[in-house]
PDB file of N, CA and C in Angstrom:
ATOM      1  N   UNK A   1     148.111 101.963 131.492  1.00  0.00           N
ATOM      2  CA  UNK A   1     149.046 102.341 132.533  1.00  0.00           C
ATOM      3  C   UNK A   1     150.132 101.276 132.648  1.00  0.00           C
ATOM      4  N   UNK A   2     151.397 101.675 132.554  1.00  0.00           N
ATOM      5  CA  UNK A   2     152.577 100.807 132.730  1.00  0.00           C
ATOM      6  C   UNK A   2     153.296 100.927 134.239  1.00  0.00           C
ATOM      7  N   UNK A   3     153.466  99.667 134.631  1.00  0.00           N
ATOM      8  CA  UNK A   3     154.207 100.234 135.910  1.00  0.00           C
ATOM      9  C   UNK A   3     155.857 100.200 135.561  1.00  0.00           C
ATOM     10  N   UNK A   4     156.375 100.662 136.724  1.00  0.00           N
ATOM     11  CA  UNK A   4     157.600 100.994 136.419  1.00  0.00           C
ATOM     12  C   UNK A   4     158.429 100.079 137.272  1.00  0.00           C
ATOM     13  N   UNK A   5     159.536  99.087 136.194  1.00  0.00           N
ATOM     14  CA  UNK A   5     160.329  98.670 137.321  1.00  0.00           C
ATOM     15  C   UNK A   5     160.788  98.539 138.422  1.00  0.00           C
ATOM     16  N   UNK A   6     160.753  99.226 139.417  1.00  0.00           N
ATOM     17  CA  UNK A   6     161.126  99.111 140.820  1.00  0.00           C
ATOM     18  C   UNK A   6     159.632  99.530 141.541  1.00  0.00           C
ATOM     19  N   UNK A   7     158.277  99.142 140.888  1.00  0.00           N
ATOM     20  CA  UNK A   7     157.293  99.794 141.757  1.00  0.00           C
ATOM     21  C   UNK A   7     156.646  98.248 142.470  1.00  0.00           C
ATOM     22  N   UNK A   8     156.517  98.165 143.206  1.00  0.00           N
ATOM     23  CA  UNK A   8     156.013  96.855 143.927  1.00  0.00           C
ATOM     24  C   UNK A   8     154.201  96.545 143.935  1.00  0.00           C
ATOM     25  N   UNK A   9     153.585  97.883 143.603  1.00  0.00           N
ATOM     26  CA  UNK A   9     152.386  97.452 143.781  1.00  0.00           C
ATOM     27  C   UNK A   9     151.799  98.289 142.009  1.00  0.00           C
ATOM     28  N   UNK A  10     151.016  97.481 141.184  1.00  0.00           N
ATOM     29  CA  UNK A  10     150.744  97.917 140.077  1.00  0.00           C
ATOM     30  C   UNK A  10     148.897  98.271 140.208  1.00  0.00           C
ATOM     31  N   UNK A  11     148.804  99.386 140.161  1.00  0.00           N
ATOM     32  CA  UNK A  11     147.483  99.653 140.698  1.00  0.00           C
ATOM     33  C   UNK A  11     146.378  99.459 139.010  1.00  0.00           C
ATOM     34  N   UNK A  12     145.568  98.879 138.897  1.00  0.00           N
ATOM     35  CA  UNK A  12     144.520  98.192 137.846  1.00  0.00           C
ATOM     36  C   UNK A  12     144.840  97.030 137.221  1.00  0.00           C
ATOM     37  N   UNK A  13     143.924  96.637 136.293  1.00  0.00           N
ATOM     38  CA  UNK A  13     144.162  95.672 135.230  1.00  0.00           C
ATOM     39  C   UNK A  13     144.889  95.199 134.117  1.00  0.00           C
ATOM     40  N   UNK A  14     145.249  93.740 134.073  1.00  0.00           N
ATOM     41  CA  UNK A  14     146.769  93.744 133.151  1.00  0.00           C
ATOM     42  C   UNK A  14     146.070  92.557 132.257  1.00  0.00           C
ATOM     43  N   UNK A  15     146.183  92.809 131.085  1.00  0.00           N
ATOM     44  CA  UNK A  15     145.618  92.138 129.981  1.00  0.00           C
ATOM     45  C   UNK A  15     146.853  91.013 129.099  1.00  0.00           C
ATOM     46  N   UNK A  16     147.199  90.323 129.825  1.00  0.00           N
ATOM     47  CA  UNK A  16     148.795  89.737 128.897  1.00  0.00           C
ATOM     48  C   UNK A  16     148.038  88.742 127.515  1.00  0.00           C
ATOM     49  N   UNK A  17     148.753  89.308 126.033  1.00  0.00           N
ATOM     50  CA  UNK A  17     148.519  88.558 125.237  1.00  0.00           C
ATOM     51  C   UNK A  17     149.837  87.744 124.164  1.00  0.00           C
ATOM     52  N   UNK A  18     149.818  87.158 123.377  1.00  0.00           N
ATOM     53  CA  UNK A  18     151.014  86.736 122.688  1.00  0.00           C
ATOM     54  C   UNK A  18     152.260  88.199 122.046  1.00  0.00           C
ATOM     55  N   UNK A  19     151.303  89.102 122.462  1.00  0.00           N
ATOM     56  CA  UNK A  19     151.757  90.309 121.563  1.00  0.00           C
ATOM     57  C   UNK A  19     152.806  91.481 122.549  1.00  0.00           C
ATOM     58  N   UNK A  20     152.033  91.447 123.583  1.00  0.00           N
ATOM     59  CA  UNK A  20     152.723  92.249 124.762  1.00  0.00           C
ATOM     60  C   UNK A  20     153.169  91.490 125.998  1.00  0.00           C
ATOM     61  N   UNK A  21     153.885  89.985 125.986  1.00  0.00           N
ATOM     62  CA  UNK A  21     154.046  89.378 126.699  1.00  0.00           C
ATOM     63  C   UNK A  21     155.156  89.868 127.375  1.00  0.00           C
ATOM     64  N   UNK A  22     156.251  89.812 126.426  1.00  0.00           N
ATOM     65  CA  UNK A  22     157.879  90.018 126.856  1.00  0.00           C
ATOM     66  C   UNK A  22     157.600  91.395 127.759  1.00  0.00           C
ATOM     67  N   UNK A  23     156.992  92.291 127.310  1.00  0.00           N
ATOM     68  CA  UNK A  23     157.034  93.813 127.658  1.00  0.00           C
ATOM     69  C   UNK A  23     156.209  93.398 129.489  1.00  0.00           C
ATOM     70  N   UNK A  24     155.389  92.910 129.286  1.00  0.00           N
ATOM     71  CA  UNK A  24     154.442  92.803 130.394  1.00  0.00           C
ATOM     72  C   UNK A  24     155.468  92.012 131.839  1.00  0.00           C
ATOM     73  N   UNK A  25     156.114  90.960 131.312  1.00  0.00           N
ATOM     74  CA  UNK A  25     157.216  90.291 131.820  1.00  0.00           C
ATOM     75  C   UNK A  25     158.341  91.047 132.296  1.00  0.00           C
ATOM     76  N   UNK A  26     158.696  92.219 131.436  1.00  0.00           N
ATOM     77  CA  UNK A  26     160.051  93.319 132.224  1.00  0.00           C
ATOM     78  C   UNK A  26     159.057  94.019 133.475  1.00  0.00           C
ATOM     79  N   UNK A  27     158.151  94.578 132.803  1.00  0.00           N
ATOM     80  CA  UNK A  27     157.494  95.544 133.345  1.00  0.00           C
ATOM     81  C   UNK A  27     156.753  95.180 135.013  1.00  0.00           C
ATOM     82  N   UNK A  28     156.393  93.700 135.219  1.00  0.00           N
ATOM     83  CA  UNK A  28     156.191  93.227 136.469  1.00  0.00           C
ATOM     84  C   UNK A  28     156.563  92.370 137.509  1.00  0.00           C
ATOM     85  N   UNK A  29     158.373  92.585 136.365  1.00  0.00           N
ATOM     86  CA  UNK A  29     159.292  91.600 137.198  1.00  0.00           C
ATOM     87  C   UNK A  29     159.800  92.009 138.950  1.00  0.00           C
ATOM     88  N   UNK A  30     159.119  93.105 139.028  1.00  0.00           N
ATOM     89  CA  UNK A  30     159.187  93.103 140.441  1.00  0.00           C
ATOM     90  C   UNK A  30     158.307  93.451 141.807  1.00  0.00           C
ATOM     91  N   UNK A  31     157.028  93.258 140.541  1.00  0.00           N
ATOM     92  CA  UNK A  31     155.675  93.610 141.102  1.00  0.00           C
ATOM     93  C   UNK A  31     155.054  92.754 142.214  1.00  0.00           C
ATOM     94  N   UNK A  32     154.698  92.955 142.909  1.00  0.00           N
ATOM     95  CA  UNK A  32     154.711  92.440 144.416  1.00  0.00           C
ATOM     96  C   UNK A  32     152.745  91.746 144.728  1.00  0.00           C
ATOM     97  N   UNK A  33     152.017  92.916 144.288  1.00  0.00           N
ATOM     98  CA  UNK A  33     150.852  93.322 144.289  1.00  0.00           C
ATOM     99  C   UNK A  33     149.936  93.779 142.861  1.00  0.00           C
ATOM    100  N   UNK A  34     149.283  93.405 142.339  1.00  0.00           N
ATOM    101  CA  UNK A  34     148.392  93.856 141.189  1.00  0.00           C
ATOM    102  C   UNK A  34     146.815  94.320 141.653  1.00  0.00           C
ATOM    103  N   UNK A  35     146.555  95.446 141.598  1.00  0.00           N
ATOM    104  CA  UNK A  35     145.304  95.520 142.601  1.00  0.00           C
ATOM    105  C   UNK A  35     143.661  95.098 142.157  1.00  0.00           C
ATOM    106  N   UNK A  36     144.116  95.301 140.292  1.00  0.00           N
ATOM    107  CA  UNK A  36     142.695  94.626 139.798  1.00  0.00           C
ATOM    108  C   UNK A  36     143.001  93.069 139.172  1.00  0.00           C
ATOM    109  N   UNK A  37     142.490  93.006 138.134  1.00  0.00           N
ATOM    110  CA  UNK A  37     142.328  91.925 137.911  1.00  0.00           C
ATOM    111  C   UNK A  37     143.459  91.459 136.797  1.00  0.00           C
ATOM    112  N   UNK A  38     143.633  90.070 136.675  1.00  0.00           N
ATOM    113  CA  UNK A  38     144.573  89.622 135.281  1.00  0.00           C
ATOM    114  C   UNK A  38     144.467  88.565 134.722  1.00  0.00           C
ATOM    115  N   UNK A  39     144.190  88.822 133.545  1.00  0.00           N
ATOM    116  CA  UNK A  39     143.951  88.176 132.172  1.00  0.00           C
ATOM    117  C   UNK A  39     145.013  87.704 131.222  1.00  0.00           C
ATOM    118  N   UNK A  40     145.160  86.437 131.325  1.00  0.00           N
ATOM    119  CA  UNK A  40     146.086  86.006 130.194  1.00  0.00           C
ATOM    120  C   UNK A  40     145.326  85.309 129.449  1.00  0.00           C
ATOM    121  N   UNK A  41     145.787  85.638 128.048  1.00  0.00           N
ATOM    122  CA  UNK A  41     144.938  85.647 126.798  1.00  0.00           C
ATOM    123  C   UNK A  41     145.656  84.460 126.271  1.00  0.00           C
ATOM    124  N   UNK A  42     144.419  83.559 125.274  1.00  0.00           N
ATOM    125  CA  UNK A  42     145.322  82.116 125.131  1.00  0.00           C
ATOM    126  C   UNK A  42     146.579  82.044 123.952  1.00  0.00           C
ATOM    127  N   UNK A  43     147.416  81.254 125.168  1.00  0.00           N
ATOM    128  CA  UNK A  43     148.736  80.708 124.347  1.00  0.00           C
ATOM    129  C   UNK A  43     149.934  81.628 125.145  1.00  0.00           C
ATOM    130  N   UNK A  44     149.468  82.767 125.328  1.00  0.00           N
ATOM    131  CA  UNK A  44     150.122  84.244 126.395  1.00  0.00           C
ATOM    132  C   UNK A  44     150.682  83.158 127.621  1.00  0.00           C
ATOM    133  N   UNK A  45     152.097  84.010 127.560  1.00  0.00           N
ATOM    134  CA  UNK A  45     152.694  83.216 129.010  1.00  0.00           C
ATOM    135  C   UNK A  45     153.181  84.432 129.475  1.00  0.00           C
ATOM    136  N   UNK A  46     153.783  84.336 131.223  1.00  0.00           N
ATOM    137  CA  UNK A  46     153.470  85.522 132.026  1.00  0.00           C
ATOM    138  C   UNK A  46     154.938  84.952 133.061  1.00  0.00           C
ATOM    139  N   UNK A  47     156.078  85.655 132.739  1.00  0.00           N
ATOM    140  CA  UNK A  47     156.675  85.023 134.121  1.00  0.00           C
ATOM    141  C   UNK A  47     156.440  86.487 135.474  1.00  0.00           C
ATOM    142  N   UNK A  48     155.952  85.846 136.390  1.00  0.00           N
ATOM    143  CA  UNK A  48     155.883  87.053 137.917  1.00  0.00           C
ATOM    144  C   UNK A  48     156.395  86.635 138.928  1.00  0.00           C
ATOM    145  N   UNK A  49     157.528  86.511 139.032  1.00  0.00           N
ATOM    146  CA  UNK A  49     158.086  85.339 140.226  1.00  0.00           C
ATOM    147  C   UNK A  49     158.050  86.071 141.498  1.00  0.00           C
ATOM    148  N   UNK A  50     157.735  87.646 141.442  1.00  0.00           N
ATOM    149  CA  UNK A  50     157.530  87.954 142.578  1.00  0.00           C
ATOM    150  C   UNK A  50     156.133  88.390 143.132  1.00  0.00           C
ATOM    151  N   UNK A  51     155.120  88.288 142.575  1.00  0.00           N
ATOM    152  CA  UNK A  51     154.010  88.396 142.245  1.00  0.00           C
ATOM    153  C   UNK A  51     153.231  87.692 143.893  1.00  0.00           C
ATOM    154  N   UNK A  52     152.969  88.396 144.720  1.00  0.00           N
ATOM    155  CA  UNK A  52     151.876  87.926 145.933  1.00  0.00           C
ATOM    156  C   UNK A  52     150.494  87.780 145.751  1.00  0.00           C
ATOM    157  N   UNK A  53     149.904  88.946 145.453  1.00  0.00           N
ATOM    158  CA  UNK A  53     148.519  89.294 145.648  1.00  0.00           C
ATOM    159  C   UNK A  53     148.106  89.150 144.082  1.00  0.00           C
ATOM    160  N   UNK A  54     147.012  88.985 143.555  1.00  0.00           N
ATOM    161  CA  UNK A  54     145.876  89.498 142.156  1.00  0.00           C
ATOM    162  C   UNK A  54     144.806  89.873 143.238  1.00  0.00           C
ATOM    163  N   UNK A  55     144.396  91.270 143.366  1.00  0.00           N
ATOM    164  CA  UNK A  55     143.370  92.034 144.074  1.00  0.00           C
ATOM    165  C   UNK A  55     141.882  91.670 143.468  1.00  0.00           C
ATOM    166  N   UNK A  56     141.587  91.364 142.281  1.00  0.00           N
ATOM    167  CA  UNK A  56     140.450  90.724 141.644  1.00  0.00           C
ATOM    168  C   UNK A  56     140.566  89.195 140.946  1.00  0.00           C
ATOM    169  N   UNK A  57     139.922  89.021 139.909  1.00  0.00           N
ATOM    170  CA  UNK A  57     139.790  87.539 139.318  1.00  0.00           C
ATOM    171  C   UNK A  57     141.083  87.873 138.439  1.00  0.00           C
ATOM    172  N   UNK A  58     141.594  86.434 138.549  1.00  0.00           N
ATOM    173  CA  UNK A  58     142.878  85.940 137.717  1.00  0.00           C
ATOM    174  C   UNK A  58     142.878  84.934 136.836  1.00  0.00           C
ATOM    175  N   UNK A  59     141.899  84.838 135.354  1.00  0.00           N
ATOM    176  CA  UNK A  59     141.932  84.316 134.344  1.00  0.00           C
ATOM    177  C   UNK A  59     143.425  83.743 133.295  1.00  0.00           C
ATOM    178  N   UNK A  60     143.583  82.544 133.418  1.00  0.00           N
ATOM    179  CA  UNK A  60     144.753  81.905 132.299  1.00  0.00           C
ATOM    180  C   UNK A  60     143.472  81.486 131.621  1.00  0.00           C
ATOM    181  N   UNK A  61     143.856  81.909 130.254  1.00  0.00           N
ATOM    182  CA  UNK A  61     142.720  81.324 129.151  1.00  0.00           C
ATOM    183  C   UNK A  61     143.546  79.806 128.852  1.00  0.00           C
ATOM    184  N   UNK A  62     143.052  79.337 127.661  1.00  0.00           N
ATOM    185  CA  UNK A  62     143.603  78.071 127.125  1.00  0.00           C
ATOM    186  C   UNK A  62     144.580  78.137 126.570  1.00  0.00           C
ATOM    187  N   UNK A  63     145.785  77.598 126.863  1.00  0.00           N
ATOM    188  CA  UNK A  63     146.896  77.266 126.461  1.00  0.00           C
ATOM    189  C   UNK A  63     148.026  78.116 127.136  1.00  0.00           C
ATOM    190  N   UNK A  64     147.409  78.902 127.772  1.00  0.00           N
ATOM    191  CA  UNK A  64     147.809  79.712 128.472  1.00  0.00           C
ATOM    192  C   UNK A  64     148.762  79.158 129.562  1.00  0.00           C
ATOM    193  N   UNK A  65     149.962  80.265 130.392  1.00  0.00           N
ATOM    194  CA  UNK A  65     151.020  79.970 131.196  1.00  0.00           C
ATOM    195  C   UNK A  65     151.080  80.728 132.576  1.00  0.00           C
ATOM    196  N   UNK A  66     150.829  80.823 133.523  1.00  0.00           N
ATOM    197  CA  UNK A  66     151.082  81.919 134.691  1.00  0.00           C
ATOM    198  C   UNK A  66     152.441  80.784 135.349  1.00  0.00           C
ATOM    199  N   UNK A  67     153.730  81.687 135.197  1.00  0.00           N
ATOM    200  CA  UNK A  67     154.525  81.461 136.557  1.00  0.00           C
ATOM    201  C   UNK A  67     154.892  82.484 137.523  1.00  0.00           C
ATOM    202  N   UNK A  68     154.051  82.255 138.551  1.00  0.00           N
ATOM    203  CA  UNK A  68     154.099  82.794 140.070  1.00  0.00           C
ATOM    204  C   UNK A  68     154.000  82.545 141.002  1.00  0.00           C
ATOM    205  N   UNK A  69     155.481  81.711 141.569  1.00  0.00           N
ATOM    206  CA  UNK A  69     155.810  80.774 142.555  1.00  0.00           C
ATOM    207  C   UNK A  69     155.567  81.485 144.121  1.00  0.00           C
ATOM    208  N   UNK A  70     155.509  82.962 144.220  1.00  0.00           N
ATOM    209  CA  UNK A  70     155.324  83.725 145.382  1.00  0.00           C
ATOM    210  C   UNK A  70     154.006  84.323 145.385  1.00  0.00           C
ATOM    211  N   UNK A  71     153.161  83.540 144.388  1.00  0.00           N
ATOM    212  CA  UNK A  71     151.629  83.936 144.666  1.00  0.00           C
ATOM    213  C   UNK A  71     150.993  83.492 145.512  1.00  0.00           C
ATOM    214  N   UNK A  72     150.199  84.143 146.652  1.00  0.00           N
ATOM    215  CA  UNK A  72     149.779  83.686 147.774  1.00  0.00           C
ATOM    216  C   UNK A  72     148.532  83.677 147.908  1.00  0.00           C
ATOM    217  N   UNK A  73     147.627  84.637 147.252  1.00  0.00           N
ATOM    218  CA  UNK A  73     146.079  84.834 147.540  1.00  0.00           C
ATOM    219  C   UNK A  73     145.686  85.670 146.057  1.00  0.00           C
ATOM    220  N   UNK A  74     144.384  85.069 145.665  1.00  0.00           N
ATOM    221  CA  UNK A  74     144.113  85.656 144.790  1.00  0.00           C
ATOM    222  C   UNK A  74     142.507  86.438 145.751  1.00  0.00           C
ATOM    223  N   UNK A  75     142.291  87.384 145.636  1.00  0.00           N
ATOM    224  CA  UNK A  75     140.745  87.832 146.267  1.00  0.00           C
ATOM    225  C   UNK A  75     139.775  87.659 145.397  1.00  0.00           C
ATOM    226  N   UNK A  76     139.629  87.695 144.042  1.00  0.00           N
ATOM    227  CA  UNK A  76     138.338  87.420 143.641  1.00  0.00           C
ATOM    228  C   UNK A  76     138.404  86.025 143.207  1.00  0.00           C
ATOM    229  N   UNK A  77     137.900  85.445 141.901  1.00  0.00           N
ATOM    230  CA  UNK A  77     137.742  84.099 141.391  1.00  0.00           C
ATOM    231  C   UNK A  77     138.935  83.686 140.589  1.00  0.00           C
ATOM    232  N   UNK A  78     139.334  82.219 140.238  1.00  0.00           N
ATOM    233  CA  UNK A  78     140.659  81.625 139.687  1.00  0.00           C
ATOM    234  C   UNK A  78     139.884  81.305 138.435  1.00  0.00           C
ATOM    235  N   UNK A  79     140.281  81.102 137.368  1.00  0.00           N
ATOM    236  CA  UNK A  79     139.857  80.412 136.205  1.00  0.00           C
ATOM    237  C   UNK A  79     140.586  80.023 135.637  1.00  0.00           C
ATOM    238  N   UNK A  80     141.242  78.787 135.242  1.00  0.00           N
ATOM    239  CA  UNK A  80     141.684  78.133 134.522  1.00  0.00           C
ATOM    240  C   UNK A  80     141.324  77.195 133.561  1.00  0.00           C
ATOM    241  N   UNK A  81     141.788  77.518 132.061  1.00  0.00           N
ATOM    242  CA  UNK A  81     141.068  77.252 131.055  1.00  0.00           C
ATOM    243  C   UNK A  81     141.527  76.068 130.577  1.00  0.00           C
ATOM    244  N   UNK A  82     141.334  75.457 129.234  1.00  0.00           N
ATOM    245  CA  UNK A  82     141.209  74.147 128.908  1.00  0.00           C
ATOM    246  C   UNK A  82     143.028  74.199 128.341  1.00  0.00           C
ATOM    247  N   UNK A  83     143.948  73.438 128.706  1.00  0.00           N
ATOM    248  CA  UNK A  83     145.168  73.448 128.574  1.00  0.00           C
ATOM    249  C   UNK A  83     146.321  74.443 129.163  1.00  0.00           C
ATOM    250  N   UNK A  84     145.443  75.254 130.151  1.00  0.00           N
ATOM    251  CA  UNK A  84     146.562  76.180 130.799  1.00  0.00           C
ATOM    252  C   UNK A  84     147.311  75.549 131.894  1.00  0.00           C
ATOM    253  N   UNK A  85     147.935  76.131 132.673  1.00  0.00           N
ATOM    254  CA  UNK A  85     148.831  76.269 133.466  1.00  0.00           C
ATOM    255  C   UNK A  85     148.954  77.563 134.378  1.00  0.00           C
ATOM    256  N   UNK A  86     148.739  77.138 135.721  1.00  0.00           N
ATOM    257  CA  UNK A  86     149.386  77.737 136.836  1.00  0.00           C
ATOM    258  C   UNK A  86     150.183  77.614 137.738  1.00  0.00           C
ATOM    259  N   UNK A  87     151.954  77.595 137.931  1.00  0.00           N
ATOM    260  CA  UNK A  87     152.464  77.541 138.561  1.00  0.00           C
ATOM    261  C   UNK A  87     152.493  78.398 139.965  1.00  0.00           C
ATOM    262  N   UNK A  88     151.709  78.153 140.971  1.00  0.00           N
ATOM    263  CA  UNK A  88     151.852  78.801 142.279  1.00  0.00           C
ATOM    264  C   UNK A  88     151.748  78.085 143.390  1.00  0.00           C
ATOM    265  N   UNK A  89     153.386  77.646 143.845  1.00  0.00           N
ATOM    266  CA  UNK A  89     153.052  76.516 144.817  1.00  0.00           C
ATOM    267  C   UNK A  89     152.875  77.318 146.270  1.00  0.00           C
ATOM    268  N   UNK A  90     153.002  78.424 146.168  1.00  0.00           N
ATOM    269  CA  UNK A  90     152.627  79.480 147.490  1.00  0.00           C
ATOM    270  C   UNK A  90     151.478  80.067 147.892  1.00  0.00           C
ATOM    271  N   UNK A  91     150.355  79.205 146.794  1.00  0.00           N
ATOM    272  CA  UNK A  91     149.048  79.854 146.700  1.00  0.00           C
ATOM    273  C   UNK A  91     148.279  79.317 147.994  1.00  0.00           C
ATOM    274  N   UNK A  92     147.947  79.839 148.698  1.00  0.00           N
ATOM    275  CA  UNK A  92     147.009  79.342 149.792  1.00  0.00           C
ATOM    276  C   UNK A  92     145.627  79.563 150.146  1.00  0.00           C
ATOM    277  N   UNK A  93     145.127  80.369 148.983  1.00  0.00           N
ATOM    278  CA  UNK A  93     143.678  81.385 149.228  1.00  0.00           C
ATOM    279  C   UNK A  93     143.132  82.064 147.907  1.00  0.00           C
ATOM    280  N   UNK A  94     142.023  81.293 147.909  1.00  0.00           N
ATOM    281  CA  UNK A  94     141.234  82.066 146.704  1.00  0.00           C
ATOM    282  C   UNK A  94     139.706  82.458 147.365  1.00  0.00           C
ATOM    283  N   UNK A  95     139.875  83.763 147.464  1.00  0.00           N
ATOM    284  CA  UNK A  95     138.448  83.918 147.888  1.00  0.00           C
ATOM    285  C   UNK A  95     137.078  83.938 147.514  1.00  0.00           C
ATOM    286  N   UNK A  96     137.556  83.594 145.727  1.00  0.00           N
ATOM    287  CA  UNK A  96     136.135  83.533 145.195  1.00  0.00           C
ATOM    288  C   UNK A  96     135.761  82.139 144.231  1.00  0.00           C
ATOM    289  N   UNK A  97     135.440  81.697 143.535  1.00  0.00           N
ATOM    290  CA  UNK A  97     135.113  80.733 142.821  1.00  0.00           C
ATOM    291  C   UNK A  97     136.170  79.863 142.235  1.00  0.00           C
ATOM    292  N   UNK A  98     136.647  78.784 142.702  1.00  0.00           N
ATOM    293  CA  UNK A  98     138.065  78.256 141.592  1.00  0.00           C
ATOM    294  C   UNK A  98     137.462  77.524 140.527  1.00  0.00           C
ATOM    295  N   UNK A  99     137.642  77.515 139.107  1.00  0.00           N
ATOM    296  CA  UNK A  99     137.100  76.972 138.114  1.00  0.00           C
ATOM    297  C   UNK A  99     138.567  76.365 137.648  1.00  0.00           C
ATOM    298  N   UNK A 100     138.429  75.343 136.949  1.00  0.00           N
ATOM    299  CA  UNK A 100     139.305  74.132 136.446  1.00  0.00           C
ATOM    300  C   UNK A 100     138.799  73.516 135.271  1.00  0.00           C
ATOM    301  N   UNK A 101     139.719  73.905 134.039  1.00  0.00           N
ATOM    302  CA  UNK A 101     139.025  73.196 133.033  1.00  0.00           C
ATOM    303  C   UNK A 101     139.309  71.607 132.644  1.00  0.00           C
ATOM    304  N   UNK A 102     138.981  70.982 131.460  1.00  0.00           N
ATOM    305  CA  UNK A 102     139.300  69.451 131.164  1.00  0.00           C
ATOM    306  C   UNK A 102     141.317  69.776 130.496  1.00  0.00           C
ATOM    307  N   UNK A 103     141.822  69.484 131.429  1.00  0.00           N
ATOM    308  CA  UNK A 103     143.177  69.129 131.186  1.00  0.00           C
ATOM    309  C   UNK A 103     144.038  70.670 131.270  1.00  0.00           C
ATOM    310  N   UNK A 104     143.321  71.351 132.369  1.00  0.00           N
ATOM    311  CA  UNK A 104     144.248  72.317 132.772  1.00  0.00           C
ATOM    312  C   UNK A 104     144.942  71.647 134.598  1.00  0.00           C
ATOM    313  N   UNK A 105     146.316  72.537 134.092  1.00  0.00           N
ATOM    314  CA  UNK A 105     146.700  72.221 135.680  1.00  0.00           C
ATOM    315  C   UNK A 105     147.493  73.388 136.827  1.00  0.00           C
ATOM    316  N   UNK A 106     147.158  73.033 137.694  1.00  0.00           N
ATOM    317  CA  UNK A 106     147.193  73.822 138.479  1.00  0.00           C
ATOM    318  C   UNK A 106     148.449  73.194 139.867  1.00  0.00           C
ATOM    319  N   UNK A 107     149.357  73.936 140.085  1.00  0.00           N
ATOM    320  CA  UNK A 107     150.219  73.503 141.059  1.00  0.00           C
ATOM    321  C   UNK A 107     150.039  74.730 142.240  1.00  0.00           C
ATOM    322  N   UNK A 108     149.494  74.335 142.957  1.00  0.00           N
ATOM    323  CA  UNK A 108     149.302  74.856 144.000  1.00  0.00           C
ATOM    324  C   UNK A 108     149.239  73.938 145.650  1.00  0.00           C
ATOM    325  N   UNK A 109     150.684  73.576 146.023  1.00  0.00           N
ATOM    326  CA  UNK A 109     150.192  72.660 146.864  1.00  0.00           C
ATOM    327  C   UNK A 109     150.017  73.060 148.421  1.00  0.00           C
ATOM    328  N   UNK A 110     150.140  74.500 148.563  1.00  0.00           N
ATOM    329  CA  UNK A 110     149.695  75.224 149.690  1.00  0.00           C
ATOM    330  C   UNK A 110     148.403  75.348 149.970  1.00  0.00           C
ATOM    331  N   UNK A 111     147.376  74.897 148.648  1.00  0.00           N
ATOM    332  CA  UNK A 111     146.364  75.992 148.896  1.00  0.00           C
ATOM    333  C   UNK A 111     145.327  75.392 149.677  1.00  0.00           C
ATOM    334  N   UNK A 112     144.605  75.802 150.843  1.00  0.00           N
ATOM    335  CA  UNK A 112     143.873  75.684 152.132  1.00  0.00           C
ATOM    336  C   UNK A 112     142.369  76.289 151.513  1.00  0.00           C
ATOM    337  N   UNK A 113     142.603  77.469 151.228  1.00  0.00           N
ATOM    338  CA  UNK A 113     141.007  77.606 151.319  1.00  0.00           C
ATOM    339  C   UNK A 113     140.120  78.093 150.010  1.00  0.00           C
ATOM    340  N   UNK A 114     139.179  78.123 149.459  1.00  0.00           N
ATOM    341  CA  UNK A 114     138.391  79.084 148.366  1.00  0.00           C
ATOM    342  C   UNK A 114     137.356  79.249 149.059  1.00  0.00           C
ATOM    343  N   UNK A 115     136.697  80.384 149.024  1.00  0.00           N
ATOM    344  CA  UNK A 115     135.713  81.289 149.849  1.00  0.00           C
ATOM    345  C   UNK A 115     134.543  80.981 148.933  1.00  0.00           C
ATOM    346  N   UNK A 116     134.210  80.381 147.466  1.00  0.00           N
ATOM    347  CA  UNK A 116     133.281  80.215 146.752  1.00  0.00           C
ATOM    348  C   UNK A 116     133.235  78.608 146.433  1.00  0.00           C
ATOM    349  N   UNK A 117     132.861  78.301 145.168  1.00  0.00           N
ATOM    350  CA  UNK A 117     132.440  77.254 144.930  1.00  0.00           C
ATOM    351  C   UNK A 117     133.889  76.562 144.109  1.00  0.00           C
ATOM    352  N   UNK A 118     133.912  75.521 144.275  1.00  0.00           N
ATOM    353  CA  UNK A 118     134.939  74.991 142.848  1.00  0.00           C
ATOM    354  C   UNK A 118     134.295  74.151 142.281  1.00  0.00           C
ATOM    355  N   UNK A 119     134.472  74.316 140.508  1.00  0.00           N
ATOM    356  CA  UNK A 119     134.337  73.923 139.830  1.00  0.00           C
ATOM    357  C   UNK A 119     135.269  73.217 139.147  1.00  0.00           C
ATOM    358  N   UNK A 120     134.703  71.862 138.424  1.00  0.00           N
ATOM    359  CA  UNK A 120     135.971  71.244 137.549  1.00  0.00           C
ATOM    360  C   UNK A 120     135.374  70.688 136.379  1.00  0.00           C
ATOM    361  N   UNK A 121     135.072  71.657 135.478  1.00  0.00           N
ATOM    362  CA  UNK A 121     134.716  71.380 133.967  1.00  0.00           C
ATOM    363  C   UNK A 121     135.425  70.287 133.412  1.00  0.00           C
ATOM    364  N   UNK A 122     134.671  69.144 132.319  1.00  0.00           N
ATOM    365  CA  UNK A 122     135.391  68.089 131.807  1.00  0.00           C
ATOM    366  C   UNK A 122     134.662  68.351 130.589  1.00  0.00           C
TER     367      UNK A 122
END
């Protein structure tokens, strides 16, 4: 399922890899809301600058890129893998598990709460 440019809320799961990046990038440049989950596959970069909500778990594999400066809450678990990157300095809420790998980073300097455990793999 593709959403369509001017739709603000993209209802399921978005799989970004080196292959369908650019496409994935038009396609949720004005996506507001994603209601399942999202997966970036390693080395895959993702710009969502308008991007609020991930409704499930939000995986950057290794080497991986998320920029989504208007991301505010993720509801299920964060995972960040060994050399990724998450730009979300609007992030304030993860309600499920934050995982952190050895030399991933994470800019999030809003963020207040995780509802699960955090982890920080070395």
């Amino acid at each position: 399922m593709r959403v369509e440019s001017n739709m603000k809320t993209y209802e399921g799961d978005v799989t970004i890899t080196t292959v369908n990046q650019a496409r994935w990038s038009e396609d949720l440049k004005d996506t507001e809301t994603i209601t399942g989950n999202l997966y970036i596959s390693p080395k895959a970069k993702l710009e969502a600058n308008k991007l609020e909500s991930v409704g499930g778990d939000l995986y950057i594999s290794t080497k991986a890129k998320l920029e989504a400066n208007k991301l505010e809450s993720v509801r299920g678990d964060l995972s960040i893998s060994t050399d990724a990157k998450l730009e979300a300095n609007k992030l304030g809420n993860v309600r499920g598990n934050l995982y952190i790998s050895t030399d991933a980073k994470l800019e999030a300097n809003k963020l207040e709460s995780v509802g699960g455990n955090l982890y920080i793999r070395t």
